[in-house]
Protein backbone atom coordinates (compact mmCIF):
# COMPACT_ATOMS: atom_id res chain seq x y z
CA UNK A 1 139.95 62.49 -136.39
CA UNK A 2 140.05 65.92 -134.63
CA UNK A 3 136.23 67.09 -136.50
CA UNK A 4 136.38 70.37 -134.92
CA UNK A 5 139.93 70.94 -136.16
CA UNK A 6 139.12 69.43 -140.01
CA UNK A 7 136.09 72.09 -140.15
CA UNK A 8 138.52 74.78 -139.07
CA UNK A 9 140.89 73.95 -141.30
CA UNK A 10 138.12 73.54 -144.17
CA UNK A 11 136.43 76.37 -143.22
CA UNK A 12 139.73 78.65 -144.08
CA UNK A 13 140.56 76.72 -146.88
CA UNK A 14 136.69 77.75 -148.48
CA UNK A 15 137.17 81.11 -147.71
CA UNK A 16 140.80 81.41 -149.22
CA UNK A 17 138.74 79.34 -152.16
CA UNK A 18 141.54 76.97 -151.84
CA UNK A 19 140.13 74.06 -154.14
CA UNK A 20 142.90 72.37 -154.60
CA UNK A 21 143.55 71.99 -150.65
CA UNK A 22 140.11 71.11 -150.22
CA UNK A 23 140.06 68.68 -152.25
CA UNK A 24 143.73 66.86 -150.64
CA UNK A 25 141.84 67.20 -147.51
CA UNK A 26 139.05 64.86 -147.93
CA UNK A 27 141.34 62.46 -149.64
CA UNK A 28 142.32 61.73 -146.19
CA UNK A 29 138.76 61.31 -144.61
CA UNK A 30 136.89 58.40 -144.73
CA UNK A 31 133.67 58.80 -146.51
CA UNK A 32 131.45 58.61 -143.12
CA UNK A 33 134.52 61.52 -141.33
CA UNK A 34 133.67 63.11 -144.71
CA UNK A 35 130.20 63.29 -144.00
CA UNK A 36 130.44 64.48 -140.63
CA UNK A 37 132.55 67.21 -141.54
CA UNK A 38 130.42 68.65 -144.26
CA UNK A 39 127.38 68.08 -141.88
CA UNK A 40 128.85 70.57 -139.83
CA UNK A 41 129.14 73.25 -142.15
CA UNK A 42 125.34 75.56 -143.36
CA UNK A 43 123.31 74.36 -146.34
CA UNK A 44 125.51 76.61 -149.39
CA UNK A 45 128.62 75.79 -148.25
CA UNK A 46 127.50 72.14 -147.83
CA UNK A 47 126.85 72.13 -151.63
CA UNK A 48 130.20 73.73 -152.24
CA UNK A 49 132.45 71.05 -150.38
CA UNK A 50 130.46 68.29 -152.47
CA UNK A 51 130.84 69.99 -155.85
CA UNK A 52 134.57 69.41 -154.92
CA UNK A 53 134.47 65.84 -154.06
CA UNK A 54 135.36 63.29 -156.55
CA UNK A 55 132.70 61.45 -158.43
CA UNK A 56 133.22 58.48 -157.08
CA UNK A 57 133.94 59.45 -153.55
CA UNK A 58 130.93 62.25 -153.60
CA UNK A 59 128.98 59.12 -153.82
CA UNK A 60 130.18 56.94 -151.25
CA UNK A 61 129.91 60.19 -148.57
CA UNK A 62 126.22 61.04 -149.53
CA UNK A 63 125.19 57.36 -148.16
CA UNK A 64 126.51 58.62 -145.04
CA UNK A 65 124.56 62.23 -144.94
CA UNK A 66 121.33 62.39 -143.00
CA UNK A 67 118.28 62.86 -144.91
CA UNK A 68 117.69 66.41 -144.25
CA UNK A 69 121.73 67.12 -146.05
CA UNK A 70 120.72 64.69 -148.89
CA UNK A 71 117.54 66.50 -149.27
CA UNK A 72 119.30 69.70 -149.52
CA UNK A 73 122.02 68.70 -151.87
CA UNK A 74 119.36 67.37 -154.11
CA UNK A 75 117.62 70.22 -154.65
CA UNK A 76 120.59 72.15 -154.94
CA UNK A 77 121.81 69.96 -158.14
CA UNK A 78 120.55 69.29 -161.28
CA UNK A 79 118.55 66.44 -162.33
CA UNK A 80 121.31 64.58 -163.96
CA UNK A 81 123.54 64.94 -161.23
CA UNK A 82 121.07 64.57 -158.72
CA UNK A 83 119.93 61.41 -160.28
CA UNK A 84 123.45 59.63 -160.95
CA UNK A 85 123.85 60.08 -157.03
CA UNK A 86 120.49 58.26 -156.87
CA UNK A 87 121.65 55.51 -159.14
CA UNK A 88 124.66 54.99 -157.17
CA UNK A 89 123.11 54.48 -153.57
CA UNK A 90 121.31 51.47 -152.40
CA UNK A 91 117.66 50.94 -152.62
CA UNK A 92 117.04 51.52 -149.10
CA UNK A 93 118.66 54.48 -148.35
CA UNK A 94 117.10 56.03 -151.89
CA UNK A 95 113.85 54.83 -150.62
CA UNK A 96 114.27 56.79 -147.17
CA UNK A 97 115.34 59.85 -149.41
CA UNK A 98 112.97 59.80 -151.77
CA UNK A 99 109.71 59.31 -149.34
CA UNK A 100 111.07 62.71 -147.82
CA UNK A 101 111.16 64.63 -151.52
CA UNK A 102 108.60 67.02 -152.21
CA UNK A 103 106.10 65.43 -154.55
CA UNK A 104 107.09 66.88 -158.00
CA UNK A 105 110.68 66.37 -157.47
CA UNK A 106 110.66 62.48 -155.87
CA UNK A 107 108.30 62.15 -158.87
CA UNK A 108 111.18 63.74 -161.48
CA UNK A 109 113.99 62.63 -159.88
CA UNK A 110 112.91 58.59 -160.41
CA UNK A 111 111.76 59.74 -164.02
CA UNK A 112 115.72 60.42 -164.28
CA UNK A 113 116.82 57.24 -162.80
CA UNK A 114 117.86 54.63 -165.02
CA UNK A 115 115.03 52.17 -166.20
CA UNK A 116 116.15 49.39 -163.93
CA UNK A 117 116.57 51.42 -161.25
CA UNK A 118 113.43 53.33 -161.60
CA UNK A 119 112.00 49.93 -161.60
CA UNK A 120 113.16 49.00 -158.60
CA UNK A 121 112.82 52.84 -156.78
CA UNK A 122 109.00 52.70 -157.52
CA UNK A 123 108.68 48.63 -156.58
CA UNK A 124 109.82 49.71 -152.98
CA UNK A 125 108.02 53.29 -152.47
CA UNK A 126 104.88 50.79 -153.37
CA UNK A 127 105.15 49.15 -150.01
CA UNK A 128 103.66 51.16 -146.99
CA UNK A 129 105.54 53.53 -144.94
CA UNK A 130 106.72 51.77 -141.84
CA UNK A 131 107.16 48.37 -143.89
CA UNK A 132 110.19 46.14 -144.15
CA UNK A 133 109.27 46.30 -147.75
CA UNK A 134 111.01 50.49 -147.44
CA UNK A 135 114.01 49.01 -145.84
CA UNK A 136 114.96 46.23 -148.10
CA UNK A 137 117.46 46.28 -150.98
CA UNK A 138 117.91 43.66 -154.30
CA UNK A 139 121.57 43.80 -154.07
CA UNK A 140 121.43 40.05 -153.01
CA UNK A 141 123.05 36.93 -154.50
CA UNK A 142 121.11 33.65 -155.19
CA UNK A 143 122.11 30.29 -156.09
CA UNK A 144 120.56 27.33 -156.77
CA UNK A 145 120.66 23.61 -155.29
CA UNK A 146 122.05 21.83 -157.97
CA UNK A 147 124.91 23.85 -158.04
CA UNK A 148 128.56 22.74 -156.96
CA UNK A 149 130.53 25.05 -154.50
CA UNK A 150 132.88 25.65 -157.29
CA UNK A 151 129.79 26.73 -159.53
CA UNK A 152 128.65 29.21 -156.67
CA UNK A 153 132.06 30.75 -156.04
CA UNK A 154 132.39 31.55 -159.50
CA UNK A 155 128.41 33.15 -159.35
CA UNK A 156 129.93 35.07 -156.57
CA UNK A 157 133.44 36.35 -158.34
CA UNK A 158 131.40 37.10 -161.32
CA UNK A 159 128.27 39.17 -159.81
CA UNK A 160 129.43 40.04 -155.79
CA UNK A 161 131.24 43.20 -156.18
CA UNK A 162 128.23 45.32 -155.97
CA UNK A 163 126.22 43.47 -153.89
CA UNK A 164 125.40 45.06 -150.07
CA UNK A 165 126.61 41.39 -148.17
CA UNK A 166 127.87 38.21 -149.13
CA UNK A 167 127.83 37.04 -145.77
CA UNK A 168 125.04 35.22 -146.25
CA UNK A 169 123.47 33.75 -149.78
CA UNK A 170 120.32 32.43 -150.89
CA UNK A 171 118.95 29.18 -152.61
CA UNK A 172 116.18 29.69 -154.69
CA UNK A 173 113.53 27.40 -156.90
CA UNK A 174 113.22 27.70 -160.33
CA UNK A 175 110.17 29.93 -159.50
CA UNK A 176 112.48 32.53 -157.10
CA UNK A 177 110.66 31.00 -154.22
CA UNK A 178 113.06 31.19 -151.09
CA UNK A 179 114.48 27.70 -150.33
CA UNK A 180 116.79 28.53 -147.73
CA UNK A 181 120.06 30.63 -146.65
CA UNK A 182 123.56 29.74 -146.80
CA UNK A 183 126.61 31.35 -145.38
CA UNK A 184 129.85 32.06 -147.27
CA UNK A 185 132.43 30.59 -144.99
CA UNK A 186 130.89 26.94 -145.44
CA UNK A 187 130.84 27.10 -149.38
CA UNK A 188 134.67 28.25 -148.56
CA UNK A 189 135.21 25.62 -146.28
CA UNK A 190 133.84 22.70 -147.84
CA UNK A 191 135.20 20.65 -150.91
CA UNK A 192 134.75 22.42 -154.18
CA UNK A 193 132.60 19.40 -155.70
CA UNK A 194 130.16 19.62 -152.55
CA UNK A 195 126.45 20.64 -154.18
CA UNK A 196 124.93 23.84 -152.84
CA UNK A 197 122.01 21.53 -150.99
CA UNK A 198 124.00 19.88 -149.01
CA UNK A 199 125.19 22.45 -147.39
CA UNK A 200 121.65 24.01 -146.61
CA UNK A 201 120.04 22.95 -142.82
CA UNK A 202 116.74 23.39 -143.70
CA UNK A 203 116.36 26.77 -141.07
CA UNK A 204 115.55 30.10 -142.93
CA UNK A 205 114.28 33.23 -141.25
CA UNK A 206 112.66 35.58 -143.00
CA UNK A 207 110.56 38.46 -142.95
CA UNK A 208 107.20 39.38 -145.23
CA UNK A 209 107.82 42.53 -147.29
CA UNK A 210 104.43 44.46 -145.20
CA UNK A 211 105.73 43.37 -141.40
CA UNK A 212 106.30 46.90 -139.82
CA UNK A 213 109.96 47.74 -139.13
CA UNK A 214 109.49 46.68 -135.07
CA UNK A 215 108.34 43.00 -136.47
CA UNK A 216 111.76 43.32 -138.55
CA UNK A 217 113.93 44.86 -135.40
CA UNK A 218 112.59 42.16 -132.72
CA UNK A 219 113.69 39.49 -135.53
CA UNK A 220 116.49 40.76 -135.85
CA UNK A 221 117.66 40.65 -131.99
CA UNK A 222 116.02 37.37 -131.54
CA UNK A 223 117.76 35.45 -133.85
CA UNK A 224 120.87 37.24 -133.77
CA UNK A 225 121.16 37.83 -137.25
CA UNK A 226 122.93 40.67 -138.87
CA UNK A 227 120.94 40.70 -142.66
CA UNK A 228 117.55 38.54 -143.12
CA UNK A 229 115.66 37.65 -146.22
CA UNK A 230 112.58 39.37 -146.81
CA UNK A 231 109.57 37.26 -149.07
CA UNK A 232 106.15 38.70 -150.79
CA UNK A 233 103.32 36.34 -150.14
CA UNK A 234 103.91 33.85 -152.31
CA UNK A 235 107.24 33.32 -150.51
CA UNK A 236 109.29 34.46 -153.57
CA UNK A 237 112.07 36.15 -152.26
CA UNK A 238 111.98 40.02 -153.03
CA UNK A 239 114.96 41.22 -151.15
CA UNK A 240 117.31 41.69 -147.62
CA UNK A 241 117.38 43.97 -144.63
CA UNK A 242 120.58 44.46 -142.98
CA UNK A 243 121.38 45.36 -139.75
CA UNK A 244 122.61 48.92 -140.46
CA UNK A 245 119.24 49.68 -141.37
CA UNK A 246 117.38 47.65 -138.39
CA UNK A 247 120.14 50.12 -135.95
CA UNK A 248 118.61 53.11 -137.61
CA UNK A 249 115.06 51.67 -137.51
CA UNK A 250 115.36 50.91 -133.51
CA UNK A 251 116.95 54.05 -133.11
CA UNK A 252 113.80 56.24 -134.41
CA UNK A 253 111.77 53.91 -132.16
CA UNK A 254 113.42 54.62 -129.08
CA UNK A 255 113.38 58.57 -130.21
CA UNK A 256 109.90 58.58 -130.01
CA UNK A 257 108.84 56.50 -127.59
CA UNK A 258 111.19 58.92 -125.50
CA UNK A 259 109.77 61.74 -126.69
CA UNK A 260 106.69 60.76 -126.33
CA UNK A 261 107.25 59.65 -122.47
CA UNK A 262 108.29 63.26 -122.38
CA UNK A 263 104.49 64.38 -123.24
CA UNK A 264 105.78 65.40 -127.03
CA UNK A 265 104.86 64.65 -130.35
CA UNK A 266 107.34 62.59 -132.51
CA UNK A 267 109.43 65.84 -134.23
CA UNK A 268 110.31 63.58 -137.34
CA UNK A 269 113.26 65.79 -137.80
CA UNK A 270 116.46 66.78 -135.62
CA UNK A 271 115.97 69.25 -133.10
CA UNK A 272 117.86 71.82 -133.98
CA UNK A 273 116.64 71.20 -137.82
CA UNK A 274 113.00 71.83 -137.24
CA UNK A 275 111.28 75.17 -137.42
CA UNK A 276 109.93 77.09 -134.34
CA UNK A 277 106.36 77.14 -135.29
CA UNK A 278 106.46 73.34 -135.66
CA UNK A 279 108.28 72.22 -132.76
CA UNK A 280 105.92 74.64 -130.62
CA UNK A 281 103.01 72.87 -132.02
CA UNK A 282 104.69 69.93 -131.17
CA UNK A 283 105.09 70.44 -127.92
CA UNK A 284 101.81 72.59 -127.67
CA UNK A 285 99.61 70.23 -127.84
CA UNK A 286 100.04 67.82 -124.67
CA UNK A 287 100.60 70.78 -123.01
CA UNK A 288 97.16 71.71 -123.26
CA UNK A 289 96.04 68.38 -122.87
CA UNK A 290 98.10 68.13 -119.69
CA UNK A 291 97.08 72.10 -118.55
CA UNK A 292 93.22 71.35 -118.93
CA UNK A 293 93.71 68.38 -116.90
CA UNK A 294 95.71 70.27 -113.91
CA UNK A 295 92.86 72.44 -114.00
CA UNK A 296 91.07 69.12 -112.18
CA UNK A 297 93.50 69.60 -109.81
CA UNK A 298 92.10 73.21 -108.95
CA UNK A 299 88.67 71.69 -109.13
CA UNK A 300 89.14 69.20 -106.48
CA UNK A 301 91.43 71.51 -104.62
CA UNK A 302 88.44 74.24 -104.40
CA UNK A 303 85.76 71.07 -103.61
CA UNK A 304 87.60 70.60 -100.29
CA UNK A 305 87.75 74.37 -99.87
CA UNK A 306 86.09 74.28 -96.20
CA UNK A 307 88.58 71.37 -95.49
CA UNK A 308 91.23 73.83 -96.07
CA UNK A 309 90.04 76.71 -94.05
CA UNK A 310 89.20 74.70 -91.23
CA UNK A 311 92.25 73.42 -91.07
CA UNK A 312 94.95 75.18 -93.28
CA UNK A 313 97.88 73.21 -92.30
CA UNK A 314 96.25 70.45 -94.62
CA UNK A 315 97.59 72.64 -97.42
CA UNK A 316 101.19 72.51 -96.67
CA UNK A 317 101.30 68.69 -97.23
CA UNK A 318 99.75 69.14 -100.84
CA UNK A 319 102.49 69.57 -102.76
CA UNK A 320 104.20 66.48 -100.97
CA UNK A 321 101.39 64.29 -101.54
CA UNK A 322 100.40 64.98 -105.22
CA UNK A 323 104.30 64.72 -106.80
CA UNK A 324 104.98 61.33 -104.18
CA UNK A 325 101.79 60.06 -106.37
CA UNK A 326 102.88 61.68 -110.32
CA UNK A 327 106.56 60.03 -109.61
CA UNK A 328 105.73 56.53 -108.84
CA UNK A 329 103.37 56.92 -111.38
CA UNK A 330 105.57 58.14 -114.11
CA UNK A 331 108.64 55.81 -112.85
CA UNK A 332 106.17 52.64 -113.18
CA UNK A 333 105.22 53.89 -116.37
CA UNK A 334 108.22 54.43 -118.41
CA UNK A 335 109.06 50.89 -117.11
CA UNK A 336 106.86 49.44 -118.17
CA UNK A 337 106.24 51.12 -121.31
CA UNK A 338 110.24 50.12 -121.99
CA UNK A 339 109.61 46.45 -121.18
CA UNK A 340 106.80 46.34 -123.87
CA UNK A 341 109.11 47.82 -126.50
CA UNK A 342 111.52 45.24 -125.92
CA UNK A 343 109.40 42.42 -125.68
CA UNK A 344 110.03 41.05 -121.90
CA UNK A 345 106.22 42.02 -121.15
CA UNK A 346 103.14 41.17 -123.06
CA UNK A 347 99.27 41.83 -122.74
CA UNK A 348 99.20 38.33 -121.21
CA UNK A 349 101.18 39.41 -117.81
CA UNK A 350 99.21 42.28 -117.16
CA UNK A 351 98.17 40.10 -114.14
CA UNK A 352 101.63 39.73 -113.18
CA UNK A 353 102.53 43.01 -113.22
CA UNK A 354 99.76 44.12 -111.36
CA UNK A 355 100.71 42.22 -108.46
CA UNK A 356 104.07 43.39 -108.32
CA UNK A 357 102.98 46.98 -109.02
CA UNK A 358 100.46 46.35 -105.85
CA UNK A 359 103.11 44.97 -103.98
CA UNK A 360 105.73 47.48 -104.97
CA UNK A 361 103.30 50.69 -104.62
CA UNK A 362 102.88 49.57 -100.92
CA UNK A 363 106.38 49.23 -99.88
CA UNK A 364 107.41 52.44 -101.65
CA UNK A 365 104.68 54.07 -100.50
CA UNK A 366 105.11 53.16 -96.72
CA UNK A 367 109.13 54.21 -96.62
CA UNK A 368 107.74 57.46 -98.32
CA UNK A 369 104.94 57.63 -95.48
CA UNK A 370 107.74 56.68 -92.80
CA UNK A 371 109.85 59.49 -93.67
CA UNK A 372 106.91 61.68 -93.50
CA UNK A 373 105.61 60.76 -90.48
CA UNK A 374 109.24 60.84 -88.70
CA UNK A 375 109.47 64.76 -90.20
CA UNK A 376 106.46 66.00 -88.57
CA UNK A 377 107.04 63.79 -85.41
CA UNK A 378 110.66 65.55 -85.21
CA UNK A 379 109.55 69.10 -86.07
CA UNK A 380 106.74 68.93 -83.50
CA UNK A 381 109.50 68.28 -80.99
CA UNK A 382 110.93 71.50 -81.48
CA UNK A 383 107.82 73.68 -82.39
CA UNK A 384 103.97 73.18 -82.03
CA UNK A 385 104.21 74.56 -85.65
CA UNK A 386 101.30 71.91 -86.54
CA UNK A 387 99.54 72.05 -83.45
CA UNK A 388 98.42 69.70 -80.66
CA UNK A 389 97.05 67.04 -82.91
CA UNK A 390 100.16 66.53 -84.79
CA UNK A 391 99.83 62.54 -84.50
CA UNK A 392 96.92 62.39 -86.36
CA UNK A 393 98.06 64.67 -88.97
CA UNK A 394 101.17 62.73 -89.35
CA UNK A 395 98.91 59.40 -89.30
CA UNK A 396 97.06 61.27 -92.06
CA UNK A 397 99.90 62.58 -94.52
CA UNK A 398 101.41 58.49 -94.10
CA UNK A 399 98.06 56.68 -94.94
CA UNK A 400 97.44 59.77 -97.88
CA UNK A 401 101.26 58.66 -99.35
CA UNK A 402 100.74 54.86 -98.66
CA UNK A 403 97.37 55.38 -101.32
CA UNK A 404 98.49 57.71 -103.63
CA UNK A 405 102.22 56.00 -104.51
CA UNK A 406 99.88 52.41 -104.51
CA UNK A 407 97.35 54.13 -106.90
CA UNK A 408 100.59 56.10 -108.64
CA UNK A 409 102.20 52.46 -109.24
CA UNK A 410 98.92 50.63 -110.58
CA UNK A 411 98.14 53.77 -112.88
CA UNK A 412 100.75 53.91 -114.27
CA UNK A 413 101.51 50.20 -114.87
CA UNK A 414 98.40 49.81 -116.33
CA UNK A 415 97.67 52.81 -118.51
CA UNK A 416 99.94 50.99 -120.83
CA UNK A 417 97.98 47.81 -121.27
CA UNK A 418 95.10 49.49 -121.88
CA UNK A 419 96.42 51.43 -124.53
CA UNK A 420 98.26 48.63 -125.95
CA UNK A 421 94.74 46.27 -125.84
CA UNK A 422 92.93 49.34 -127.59
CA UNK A 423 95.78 49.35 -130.95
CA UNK A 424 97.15 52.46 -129.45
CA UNK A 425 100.47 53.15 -128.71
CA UNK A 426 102.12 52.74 -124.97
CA UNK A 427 104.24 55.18 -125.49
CA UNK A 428 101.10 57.50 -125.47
CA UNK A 429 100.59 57.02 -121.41
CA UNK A 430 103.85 59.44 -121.20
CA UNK A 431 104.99 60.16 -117.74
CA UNK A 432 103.44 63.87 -117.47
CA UNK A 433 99.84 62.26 -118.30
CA UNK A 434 99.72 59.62 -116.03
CA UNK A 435 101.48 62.30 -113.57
CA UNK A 436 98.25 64.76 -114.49
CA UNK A 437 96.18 62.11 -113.81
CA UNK A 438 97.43 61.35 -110.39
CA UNK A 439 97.68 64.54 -109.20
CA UNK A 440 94.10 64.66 -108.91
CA UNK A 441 93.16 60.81 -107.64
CA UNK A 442 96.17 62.11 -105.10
CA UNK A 443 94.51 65.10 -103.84
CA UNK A 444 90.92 62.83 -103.53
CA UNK A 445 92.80 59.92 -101.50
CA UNK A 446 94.45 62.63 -99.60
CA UNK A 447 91.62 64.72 -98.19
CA UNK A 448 89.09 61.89 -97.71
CA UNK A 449 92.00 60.32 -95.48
CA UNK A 450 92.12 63.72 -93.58
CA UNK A 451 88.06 63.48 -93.36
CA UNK A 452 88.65 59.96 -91.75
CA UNK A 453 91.08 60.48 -89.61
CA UNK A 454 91.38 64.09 -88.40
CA UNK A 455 87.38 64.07 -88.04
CA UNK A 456 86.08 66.13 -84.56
CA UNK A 457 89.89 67.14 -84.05
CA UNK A 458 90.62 69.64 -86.81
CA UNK A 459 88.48 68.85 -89.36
């Protein structure tokens, strides 16, 4: 599909008020192409390309609208249309829709709904936020163990049309307690008088309804599953989580931890969706957490002050020194930060990665400090632009980078840890703060090296 071509073509069609047209158009589209086109179209005339869809299409494309369009078309409808939309799309994605409401109209919009789906709208807003309990739906099939295969196929003809999978099914106690899982191909495979527990293995995954969605995404990759039972406490099973919902789930996660490596707050909505005043604030505040702590930077810078005017060529290397130190930092940071998220490091190998950090600082410190040391050796060759004693200044500016990338590498490996070990999250130590926080151990390691080394020369 040629989007930018459909939206033309739709755009001249609305403005001709070409219903008729309109309507033959999206009867071509698939409902998620149908989505994306009317995403790309402003908030009125996204509420005038719905009005034209078909009932029953109109409700297969809103599934596929981002919150913010569903949020708009919602208020732009009445309550009876707006709630027959709501009665038509899956618990989950009516439970991400309706968290974002206003108040007043989530609260008259379920008030609306019909009483079993009310029922089960208010069951899953009950869970916290970040739960799997928000992501599950109750469009599941059961069966029992005393059932033949030929019993549970006709369960499924009779009740599996509006269900969200039947790739996988689950046996159940006379209490609803969660026995264990089945998958359809082996009740289609095996002989029609087979009873539902022998086919189970005894293996069931699951997930509590109050894990937090990264409990439910690691799960998920771990056991390569694409939908997982979730359980109350009891063990009674309450509903599934599917993968699409998991993809979205470890998509927000990455989102933030990235923008949060970038030294800003999560924005919660897209970019170009969110007002100015918010995404300043956003952005605003690290950068006055990271500005108040460059201001160190000046305080250390002025504490060496005689350093400087003693010997002013020290100044030149500063720059050099400081960013050597803020990118090893920030490059052992986001690593490690990363490897967390995923799971391949733990609190436990903080030791471990330590050692490699130690290791690693010093042999990307001392190529840095070679190439450092071979550009003053090269320009003094040519000029006596840094004097007589342009050894030990070299010597100087290659023990200063050796130290700071080391002390870049360990900060930045670390920071994480410690956040992690305090509840916090990683993600926190972005790059720019443990970059801040460098800048000024750099400019410490650097002239107390200088003090060392270029002492009763130029200093």
């Amino acid at each position: 599909m040629d989007r930018e071509f459909v939206t033309k073509a739709l755009a001249e069609l609305l403005a001709a008020r070409n219903f008729v047209s309109i309507r033959a158009a999206f009867g071509g589209l698939s409902p998620a192409d149908s989505a994306e086109v009317i995403s790309e179209f402003d908030s009125t005339e996204q509420v005038a390309l719905f009005r034209l869809l078909p009932a029953e299409l109109a409700n297969e494309v809103f599934e596929f609208l981002s919150v913010e369009v569903q949020e708009s078309l919602i208020q732009a409808m009445g309550d009876e249309r707006a709630a027959a939309l709501l009665d038509a799309m899956s618990p989950d994605d009516r439970t991400a829709l309706l968290e974002e409401l206003p108040t007043q109209v989530c609260a008259r919009l379920i008030n609306a709904l019909s009483p079993a789906e009310r029922a089960v709208a208010l069951r899953l807003l009950d869970y916290p936020e970040d739960s799997v309990g928000r992501l599950m739906t109750s469009e599941y099939l059961t069966l029992r163990d005393e059932w033949s295969a030929s019993e549970a196929l006709d369960h499924i003809r009779k009740y599996g049309s509006d269900r969200e999978t039947l790739n996988v099914l689950y046996v159940v106690d006379g209490g609803g307690k969660l026995v264990d899982d089945v998958r359809i191909r082996e009740l289609l495979l095996c002989p029609l008088e087979t009873k539902v527990r022998e086919l189970r293995d005894g293996v069931c995954i699951s997930l509590s309804a109050t894990d937090d969605r990264e409990t439910a995404v690691a799960a998920f990759k771990k056991h390569h599953r694409t939908v997982l039972p979730v359980v109350d406490g009891h063990g009674g099973l309450v509903g599934i989580v599917t993968g699409d919902d998991i993809l979205s789930v470890a998509e927000e996660e990455a989102t933030e931890d990235i923008q949060k490596l970038g030294g800003v707050e999560q924005l919660d909505e897209p970019y170009l969706d969110i007002s100015l005043g918010r995404l300043v604030r956003k952005r605003a505040v690290w950068l006055v957490i990271l500005f108040v702590g460059e201001m160190l930077t000046a305080t250390a810078m002025g504490h060496y002050e005689n350093e400087i005017e003693r010997a002013a060529i020290l100044a030149v290397f500063v720059p050099l020194i400081i960013s050597s130190g803020g990118n090893s930092g920030s490059q052992a940071a986001s690593l490690i930060i990363r490897a967390m998220a995923i799971g391949e490091v733990g609190l436990r190998e903080w030791w471990r990665v330590m050692r490699r950090e130690i290791l690693c600082g010093l042999s990307l410190g001392l190529i840095l400090a070679t190439i450092g040391v071979l550009r003053i050796s090269v320009w003094s060759m040519f000029s006596d632009i840094y004097g007589p004693h342009w050894a030990l200044l070299a010597a100087t500016v290659g023990v200063s980078l050796v130290g700071v990338v080391l002390w870049g590498s360990l900060s930045g490996s670390m920071l994480p840890f410690l956040l992690r070990r305090l509840g916090l999250d990683p993600a926190t130590s972005s790059a720019p703060f443990v970059a801040t926080l460098v800048d000024v151990t750099g400019l410490v390691i650097y002239f107390v090296s200088a003090q060392a080394i270029l002492k009763g020369t130029l200093l």
